[in-house]
C-alpha atoms as a PDB file:
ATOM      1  CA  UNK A   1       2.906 -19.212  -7.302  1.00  0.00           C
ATOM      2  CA  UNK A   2      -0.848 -18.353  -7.893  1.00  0.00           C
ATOM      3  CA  UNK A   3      -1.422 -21.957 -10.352  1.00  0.00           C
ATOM      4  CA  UNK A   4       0.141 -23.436  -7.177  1.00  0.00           C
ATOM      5  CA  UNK A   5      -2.477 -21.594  -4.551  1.00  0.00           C
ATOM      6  CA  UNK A   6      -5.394 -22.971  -6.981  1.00  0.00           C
ATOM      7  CA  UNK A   7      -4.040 -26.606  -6.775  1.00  0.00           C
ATOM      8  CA  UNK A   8      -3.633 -26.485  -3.033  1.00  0.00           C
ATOM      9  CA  UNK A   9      -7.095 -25.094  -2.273  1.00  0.00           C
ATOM     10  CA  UNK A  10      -8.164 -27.992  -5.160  1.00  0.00           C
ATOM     11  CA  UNK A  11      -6.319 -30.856  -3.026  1.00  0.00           C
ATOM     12  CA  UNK A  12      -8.101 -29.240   0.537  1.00  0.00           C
ATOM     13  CA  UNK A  13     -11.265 -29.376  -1.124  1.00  0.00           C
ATOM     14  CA  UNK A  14     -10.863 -33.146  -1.879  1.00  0.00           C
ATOM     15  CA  UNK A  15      -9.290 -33.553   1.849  1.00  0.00           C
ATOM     16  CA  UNK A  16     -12.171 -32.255   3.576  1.00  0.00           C
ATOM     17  CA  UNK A  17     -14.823 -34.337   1.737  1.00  0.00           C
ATOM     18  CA  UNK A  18     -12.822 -37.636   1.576  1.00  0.00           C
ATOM     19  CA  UNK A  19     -10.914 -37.092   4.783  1.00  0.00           C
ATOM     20  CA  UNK A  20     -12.866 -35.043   6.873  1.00  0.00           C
ATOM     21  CA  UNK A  21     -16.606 -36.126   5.544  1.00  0.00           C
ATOM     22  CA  UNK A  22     -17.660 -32.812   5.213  1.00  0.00           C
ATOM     23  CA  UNK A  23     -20.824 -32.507   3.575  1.00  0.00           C
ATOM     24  CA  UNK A  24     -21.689 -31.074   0.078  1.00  0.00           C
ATOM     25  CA  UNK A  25     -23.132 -27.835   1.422  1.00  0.00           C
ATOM     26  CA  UNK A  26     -20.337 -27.231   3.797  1.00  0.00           C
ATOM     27  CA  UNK A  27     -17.209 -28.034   0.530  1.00  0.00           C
ATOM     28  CA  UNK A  28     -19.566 -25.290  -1.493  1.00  0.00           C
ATOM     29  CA  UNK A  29     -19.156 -23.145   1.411  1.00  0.00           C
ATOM     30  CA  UNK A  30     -15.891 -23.498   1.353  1.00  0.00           C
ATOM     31  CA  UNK A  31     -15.053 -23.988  -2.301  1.00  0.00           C
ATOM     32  CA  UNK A  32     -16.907 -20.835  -2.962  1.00  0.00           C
ATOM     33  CA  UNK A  33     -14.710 -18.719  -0.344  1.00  0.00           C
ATOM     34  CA  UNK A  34     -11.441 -20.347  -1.123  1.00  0.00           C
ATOM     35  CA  UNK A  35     -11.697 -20.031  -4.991  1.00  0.00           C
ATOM     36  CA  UNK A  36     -11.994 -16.246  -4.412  1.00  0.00           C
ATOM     37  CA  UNK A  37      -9.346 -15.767  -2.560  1.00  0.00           C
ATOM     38  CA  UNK A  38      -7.271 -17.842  -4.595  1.00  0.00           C
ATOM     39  CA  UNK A  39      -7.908 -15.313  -7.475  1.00  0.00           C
ATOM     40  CA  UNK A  40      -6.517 -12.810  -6.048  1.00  0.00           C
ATOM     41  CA  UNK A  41      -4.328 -13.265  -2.920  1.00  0.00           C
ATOM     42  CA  UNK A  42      -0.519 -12.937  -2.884  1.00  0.00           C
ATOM     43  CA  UNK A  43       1.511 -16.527  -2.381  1.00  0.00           C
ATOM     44  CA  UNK A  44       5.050 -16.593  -2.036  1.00  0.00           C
ATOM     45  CA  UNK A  45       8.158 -17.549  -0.194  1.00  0.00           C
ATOM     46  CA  UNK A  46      10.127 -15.111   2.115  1.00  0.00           C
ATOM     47  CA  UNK A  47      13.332 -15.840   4.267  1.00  0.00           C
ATOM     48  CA  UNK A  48      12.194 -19.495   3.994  1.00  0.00           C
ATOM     49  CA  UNK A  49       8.785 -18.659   4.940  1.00  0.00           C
ATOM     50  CA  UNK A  50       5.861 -19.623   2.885  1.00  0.00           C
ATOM     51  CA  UNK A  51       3.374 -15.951   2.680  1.00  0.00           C
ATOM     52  CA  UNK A  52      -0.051 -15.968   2.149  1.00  0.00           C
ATOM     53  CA  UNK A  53      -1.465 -12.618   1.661  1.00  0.00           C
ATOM     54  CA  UNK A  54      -4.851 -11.993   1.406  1.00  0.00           C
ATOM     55  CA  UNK A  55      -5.293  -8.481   1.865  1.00  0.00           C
ATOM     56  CA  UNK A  56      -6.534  -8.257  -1.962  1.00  0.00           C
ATOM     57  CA  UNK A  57      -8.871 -10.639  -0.695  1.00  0.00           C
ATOM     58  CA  UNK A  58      -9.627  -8.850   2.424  1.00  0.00           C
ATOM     59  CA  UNK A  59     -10.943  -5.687  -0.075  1.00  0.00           C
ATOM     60  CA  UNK A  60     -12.927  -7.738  -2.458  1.00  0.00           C
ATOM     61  CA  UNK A  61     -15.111  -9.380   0.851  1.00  0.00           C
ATOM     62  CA  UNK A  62     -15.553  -5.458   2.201  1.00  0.00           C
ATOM     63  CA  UNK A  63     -18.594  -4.895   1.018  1.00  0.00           C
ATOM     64  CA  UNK A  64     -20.526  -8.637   2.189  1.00  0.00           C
ATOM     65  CA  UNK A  65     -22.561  -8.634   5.330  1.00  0.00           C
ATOM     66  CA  UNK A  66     -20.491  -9.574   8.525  1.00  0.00           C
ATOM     67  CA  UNK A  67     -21.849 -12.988   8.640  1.00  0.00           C
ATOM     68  CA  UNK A  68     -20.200 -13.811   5.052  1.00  0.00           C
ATOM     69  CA  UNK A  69     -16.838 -12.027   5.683  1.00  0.00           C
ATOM     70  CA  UNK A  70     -16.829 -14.437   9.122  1.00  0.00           C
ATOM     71  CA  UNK A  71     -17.424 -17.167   7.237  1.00  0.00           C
ATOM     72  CA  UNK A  72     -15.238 -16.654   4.109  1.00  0.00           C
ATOM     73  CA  UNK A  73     -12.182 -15.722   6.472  1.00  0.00           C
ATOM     74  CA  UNK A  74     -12.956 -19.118   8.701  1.00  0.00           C
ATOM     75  CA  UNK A  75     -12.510 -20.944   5.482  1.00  0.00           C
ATOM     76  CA  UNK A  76      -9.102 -19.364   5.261  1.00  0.00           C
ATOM     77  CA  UNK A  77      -7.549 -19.614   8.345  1.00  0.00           C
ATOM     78  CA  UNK A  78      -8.670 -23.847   7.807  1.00  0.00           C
ATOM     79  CA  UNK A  79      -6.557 -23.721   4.656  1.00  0.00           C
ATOM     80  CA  UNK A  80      -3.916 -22.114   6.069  1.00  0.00           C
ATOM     81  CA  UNK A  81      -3.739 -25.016   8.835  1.00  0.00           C
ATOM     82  CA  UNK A  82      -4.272 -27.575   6.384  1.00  0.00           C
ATOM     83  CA  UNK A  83      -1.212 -26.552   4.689  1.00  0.00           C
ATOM     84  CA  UNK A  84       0.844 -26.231   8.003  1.00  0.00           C
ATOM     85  CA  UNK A  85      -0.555 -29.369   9.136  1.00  0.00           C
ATOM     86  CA  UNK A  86      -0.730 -31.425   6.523  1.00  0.00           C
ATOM     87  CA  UNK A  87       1.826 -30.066   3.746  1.00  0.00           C
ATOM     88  CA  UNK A  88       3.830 -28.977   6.527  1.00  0.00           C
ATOM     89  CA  UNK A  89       4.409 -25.581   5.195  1.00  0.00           C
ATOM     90  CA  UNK A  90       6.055 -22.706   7.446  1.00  0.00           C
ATOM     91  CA  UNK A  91       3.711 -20.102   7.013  1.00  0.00           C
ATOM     92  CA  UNK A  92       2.852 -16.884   7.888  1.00  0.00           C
ATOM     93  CA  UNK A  93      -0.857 -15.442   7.300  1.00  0.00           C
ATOM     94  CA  UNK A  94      -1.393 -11.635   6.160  1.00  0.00           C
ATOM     95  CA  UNK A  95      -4.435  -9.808   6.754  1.00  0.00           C
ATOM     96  CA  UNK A  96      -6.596 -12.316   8.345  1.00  0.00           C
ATOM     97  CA  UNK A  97      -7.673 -10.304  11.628  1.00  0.00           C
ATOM     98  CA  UNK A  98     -10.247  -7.735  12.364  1.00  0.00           C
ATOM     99  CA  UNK A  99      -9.268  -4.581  11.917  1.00  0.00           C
ATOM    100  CA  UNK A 100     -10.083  -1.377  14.154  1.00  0.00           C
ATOM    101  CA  UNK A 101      -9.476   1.557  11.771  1.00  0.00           C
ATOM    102  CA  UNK A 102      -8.784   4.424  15.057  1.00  0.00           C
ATOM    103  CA  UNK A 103     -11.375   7.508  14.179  1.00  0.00           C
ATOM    104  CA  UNK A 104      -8.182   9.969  13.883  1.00  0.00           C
ATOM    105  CA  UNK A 105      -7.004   8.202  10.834  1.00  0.00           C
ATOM    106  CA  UNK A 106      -7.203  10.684   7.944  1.00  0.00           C
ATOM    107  CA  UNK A 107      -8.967   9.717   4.814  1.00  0.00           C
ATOM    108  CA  UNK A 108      -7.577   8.844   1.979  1.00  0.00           C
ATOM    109  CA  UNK A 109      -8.076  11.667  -1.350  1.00  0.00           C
ATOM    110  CA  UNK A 110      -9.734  10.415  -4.340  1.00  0.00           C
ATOM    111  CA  UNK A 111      -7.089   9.625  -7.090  1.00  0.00           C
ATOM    112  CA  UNK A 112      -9.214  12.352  -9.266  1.00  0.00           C
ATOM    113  CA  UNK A 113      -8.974  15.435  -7.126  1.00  0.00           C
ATOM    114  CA  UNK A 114      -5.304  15.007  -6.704  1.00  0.00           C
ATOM    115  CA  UNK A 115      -4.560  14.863 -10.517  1.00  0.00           C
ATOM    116  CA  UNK A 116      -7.015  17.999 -11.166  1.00  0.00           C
ATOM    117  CA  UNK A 117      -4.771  19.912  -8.995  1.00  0.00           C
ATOM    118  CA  UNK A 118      -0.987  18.437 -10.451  1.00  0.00           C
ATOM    119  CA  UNK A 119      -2.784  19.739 -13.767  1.00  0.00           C
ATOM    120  CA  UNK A 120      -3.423  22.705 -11.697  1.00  0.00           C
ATOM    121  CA  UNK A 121       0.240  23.190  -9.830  1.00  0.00           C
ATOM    122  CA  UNK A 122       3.097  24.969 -11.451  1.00  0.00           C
ATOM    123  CA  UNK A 123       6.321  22.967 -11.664  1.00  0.00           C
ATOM    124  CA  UNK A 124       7.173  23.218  -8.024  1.00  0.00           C
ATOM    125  CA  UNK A 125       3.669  22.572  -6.481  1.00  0.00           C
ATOM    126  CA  UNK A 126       3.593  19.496  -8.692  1.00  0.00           C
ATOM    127  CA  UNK A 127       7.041  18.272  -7.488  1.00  0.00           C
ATOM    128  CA  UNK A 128       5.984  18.885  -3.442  1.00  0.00           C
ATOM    129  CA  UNK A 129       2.457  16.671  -4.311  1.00  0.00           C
ATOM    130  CA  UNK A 130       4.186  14.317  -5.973  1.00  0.00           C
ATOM    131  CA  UNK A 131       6.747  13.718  -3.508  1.00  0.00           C
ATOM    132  CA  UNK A 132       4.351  12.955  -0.609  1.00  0.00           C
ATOM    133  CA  UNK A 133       1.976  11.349  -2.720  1.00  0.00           C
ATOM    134  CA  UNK A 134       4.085   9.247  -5.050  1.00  0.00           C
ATOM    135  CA  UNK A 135       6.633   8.345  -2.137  1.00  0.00           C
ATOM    136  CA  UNK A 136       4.360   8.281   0.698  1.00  0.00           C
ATOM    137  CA  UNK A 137       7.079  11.085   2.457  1.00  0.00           C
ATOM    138  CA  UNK A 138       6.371  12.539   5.394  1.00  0.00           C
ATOM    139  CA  UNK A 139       6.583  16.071   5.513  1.00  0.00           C
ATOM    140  CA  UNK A 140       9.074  16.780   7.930  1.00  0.00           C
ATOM    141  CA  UNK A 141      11.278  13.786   6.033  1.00  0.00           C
ATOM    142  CA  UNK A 142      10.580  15.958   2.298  1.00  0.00           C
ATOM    143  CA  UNK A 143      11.854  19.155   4.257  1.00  0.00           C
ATOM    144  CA  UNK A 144      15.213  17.179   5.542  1.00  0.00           C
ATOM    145  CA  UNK A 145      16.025  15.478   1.769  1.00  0.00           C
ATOM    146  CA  UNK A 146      19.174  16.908   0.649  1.00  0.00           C
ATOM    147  CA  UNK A 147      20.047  16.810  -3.156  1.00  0.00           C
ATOM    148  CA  UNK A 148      22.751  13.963  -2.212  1.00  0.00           C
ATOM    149  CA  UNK A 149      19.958  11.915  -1.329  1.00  0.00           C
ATOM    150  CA  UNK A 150      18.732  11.453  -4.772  1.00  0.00           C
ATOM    151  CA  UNK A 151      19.822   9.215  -7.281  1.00  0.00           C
ATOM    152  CA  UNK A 152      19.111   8.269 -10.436  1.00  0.00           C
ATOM    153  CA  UNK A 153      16.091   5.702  -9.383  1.00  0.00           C
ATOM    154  CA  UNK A 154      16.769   5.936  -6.113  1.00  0.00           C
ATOM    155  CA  UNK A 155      16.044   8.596  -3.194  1.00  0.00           C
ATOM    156  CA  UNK A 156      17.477   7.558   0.630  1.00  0.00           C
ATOM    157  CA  UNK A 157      14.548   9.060   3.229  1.00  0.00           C
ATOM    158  CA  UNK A 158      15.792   9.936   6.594  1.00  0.00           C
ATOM    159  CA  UNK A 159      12.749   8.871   8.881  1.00  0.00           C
ATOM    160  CA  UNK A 160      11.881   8.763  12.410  1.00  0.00           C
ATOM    161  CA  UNK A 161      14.553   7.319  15.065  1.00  0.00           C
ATOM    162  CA  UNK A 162      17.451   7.819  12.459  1.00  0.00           C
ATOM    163  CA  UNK A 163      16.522   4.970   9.908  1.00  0.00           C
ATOM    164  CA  UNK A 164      17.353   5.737   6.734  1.00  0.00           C
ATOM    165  CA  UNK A 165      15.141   3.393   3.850  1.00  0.00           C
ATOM    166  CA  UNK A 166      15.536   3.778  -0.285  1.00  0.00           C
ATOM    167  CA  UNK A 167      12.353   4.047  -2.495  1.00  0.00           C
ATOM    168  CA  UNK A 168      12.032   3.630  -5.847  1.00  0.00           C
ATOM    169  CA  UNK A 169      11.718   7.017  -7.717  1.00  0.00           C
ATOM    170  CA  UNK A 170       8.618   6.273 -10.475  1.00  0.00           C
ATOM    171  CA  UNK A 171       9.926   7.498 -14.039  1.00  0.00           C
ATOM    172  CA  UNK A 172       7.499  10.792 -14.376  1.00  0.00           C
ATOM    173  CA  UNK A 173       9.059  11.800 -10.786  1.00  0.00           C
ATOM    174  CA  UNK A 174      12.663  11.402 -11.620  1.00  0.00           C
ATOM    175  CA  UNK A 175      11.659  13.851 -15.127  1.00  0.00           C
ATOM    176  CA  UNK A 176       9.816  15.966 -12.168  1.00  0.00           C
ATOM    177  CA  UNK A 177      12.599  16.082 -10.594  1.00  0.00           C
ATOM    178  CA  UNK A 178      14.990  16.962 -13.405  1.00  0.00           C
ATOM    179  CA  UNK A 179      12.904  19.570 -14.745  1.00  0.00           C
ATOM    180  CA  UNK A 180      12.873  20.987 -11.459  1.00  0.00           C
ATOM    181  CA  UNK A 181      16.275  21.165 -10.719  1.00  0.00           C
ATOM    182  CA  UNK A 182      16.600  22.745 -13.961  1.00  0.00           C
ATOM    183  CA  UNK A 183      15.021  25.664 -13.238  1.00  0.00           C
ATOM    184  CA  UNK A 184      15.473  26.528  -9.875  1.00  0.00           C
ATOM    185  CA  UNK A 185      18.800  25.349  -8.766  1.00  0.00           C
ATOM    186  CA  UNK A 186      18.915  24.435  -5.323  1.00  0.00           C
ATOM    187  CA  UNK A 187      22.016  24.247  -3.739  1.00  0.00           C
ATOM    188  CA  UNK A 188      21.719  21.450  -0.969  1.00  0.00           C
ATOM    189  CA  UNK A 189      18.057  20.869  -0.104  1.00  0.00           C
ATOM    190  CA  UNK A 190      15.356  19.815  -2.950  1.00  0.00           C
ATOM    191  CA  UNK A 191      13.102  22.533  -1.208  1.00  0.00           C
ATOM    192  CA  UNK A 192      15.198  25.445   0.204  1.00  0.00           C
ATOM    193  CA  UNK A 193      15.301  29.050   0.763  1.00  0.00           C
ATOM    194  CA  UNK A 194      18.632  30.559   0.441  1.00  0.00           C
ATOM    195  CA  UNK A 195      20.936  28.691   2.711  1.00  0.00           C
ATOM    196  CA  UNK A 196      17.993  26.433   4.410  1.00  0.00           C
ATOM    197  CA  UNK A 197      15.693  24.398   3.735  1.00  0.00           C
ATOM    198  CA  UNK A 198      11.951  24.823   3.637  1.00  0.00           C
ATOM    199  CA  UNK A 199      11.069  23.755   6.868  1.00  0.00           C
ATOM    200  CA  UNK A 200       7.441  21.473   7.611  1.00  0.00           C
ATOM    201  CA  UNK A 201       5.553  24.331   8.642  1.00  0.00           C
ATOM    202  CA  UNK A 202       6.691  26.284   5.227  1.00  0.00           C
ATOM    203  CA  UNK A 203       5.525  22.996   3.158  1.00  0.00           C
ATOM    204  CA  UNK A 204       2.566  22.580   4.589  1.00  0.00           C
ATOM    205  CA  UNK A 205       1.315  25.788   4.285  1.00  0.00           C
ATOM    206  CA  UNK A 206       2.127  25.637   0.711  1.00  0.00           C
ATOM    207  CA  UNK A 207       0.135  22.145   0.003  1.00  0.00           C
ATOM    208  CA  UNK A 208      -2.805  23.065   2.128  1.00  0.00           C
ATOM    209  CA  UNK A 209      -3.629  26.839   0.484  1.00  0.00           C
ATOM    210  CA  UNK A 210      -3.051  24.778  -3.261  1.00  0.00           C
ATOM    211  CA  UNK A 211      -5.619  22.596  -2.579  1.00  0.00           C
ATOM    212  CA  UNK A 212      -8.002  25.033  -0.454  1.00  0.00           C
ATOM    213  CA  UNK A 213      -7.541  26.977  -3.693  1.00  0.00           C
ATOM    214  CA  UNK A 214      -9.035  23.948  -5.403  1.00  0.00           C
ATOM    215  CA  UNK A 215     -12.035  23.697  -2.288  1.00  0.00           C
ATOM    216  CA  UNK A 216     -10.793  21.070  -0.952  1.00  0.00           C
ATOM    217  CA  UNK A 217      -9.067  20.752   2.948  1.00  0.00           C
ATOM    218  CA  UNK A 218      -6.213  18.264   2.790  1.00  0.00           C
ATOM    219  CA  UNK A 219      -2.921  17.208   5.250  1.00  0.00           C
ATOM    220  CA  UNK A 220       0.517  16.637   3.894  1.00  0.00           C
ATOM    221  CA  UNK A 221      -0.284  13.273   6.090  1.00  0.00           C
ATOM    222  CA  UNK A 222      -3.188  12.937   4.237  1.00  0.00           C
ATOM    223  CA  UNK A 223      -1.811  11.903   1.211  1.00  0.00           C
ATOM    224  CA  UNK A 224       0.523   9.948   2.604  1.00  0.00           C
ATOM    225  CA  UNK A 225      -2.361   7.824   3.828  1.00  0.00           C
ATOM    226  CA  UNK A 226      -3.668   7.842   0.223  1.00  0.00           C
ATOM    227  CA  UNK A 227      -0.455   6.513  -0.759  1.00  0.00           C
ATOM    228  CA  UNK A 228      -0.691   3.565   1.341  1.00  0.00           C
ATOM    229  CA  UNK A 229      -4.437   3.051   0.408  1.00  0.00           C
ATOM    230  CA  UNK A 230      -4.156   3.912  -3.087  1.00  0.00           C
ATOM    231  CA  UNK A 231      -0.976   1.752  -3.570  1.00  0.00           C
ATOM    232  CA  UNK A 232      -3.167  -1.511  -1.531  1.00  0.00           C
ATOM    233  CA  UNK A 233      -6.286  -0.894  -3.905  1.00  0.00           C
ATOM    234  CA  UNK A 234      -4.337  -1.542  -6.632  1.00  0.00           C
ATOM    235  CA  UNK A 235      -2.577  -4.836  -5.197  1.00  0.00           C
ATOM    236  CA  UNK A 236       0.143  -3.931  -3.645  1.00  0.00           C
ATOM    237  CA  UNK A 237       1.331  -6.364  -1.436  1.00  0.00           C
ATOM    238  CA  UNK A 238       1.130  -5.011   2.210  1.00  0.00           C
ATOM    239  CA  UNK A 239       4.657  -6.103   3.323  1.00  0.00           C
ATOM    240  CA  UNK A 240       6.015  -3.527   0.514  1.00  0.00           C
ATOM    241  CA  UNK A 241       3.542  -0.990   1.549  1.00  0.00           C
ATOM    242  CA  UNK A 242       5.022  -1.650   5.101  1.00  0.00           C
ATOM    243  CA  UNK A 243       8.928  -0.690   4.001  1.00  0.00           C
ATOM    244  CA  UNK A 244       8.018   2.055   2.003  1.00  0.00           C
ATOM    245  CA  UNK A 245       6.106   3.962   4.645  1.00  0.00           C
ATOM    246  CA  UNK A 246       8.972   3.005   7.278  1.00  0.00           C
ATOM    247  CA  UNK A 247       6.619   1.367   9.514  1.00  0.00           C
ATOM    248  CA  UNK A 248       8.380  -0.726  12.119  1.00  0.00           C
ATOM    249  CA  UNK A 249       5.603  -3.492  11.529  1.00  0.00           C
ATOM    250  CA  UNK A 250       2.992  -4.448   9.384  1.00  0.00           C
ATOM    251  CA  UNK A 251       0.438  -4.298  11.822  1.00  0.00           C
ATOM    252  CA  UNK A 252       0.669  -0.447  11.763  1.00  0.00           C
ATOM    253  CA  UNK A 253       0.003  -0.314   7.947  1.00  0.00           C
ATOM    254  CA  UNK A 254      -2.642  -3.417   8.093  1.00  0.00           C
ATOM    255  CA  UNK A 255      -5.418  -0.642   9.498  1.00  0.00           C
ATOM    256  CA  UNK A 256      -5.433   0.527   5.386  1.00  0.00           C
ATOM    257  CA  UNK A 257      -6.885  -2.632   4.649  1.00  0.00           C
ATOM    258  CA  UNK A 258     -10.417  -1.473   5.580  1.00  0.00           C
ATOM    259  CA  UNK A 259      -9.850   2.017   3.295  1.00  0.00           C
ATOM    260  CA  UNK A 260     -10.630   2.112   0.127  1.00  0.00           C
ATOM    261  CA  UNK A 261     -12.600  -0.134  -3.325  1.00  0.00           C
ATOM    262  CA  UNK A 262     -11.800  -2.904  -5.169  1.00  0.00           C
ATOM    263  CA  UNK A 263      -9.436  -3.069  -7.408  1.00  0.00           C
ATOM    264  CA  UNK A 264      -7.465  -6.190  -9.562  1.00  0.00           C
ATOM    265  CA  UNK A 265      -3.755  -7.146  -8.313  1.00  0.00           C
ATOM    266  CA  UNK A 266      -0.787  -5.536  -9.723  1.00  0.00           C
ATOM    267  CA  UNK A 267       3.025  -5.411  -9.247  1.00  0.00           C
ATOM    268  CA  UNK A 268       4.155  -2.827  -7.278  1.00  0.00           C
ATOM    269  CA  UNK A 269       5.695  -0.052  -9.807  1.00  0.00           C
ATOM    270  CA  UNK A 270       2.199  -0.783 -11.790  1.00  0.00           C
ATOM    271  CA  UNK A 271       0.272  -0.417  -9.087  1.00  0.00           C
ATOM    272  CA  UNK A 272       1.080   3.176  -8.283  1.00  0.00           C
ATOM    273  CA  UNK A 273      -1.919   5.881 -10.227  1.00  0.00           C
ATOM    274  CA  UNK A 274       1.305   8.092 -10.717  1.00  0.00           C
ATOM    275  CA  UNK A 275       2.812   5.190 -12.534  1.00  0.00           C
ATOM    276  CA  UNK A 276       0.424   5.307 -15.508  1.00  0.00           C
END
């Protein structure tokens, strides 16, 4: 629906200087703004719903001074009620607040440093980075996943308050996972020890001395933070970011939107740095 974005933001262009009388300085304003995020901003229908996305937007503008992002995200939020308005759209607006990153939020690792350490890993180091980085697990979820949970593209995640959500396995993780089952057998859990599994504590100990060994301090939570931010830079759409974190709303996952650079718009399973 992108071609369709263009002509709508064309057709409010032409409605605020014929209709409205806005002057040439103020359509420029506007044109300049709305032409941007056209580029790159997600636009599609939902449950009947009519999305417009611009958190792709929302990192290109993160760099401009204040005053510009003000401006630029006015502009939008007049589109947006031009189309309710006037082309009587139902629509719902992503990514079009302020938002407060809290100073506890981890930050996201550099794509780089977590490849030189997979390189690094032996085969079940690689499969316990990959797992919270290319699935955005949380580590007390990884120690819980049973080998039933896994399918063929498939693994079911048993997260907080008993919900249960399926994400996509990336193809180098399911031949991760194959390879690992391969040689060491587990019997129930994916990570176990004898009859149990490898409980959080176990797991994180395990991630944090392989990448102190590397000099660098990192969180199993961190990288599930740079899966979120990693998966957004790359153009992600934030609603799918949402459901594969198990966040109960988008507004919890909506505080990655101030992390990270620039990057162009992707589908999902392309967007991924795993995925390449």
């Amino acid at each position: 629906m992108k071609e369709n974005l263009q002509n709508y933001v064309e057709e409010f262009l032409d409605y605020l200087y014929n209709v409205r009388g806005y002057s040439d300085t103020t359509i420029t304003t506007y044109e300049t703004a709305l032409r941007q995020m056209a580029e790159v901003s997600h636009f599609y229908e939902e449950d009947s719903v009519t999305i417009l996305d611009i958190t792709p937007f929302r990192f290109n503008i993160v760099k401009n001074s204040k005053k510009t992002i003000v401006k630029k995200l006015s502009a939008v939020r007049s589109f947006a009620k031009y189309l309710e308005d006037q082309c009587q759209f139902s629509l719902k607006l992503i990514a079009d607040e302020s938002i407060k990153v809290p100073q506890s939020l981890p930050k996201p690792i550099e794509e780089k440093y977590i490849t030189e350490v997979l390189e690094g890993a032996n085969l079940q180091e690689r499969l316990l980075i990959s797992m919270l980085y290319g699935l955005g697990l949380r580590i007390s979820e990884l120690s819980e996943l049973k080998l039933t949970d896994i399918k063929a593209e498939w693994v079911q995640v048993h997260g907080k308050g008993s919900k249960v959500r399926e994400l996509p396995l990336l193809s180098e993780l399911q031949i991760l996972i194959r390879h690992y089952l391969e040689n060491y057998h587990p019997k129930k859990y994916l990570f176990e020890k004898g009859n149990a599994p490898l409980n959080a504590a176990q797991l994180r100990y395990k991630l944090t001395k392989l990448f102190k060994d590397a000099g660098l301090k990192v969180t199993p939570h961190q990288l599930r933070h740079s899966f979120a931010t990693h998966l957004l830079n790359h153009g992600a759409r934030i609603s799918d970011v949402s459901e594969l974190l198990g966040h109960e709303t988008m507004a919890t996952t909506q505080v990655y939107t101030k992390l990270g650079s620039v990057k162009k718009m992707q589908e999902y399973m392309k967007a991924h740095p795993l995925a390449k």
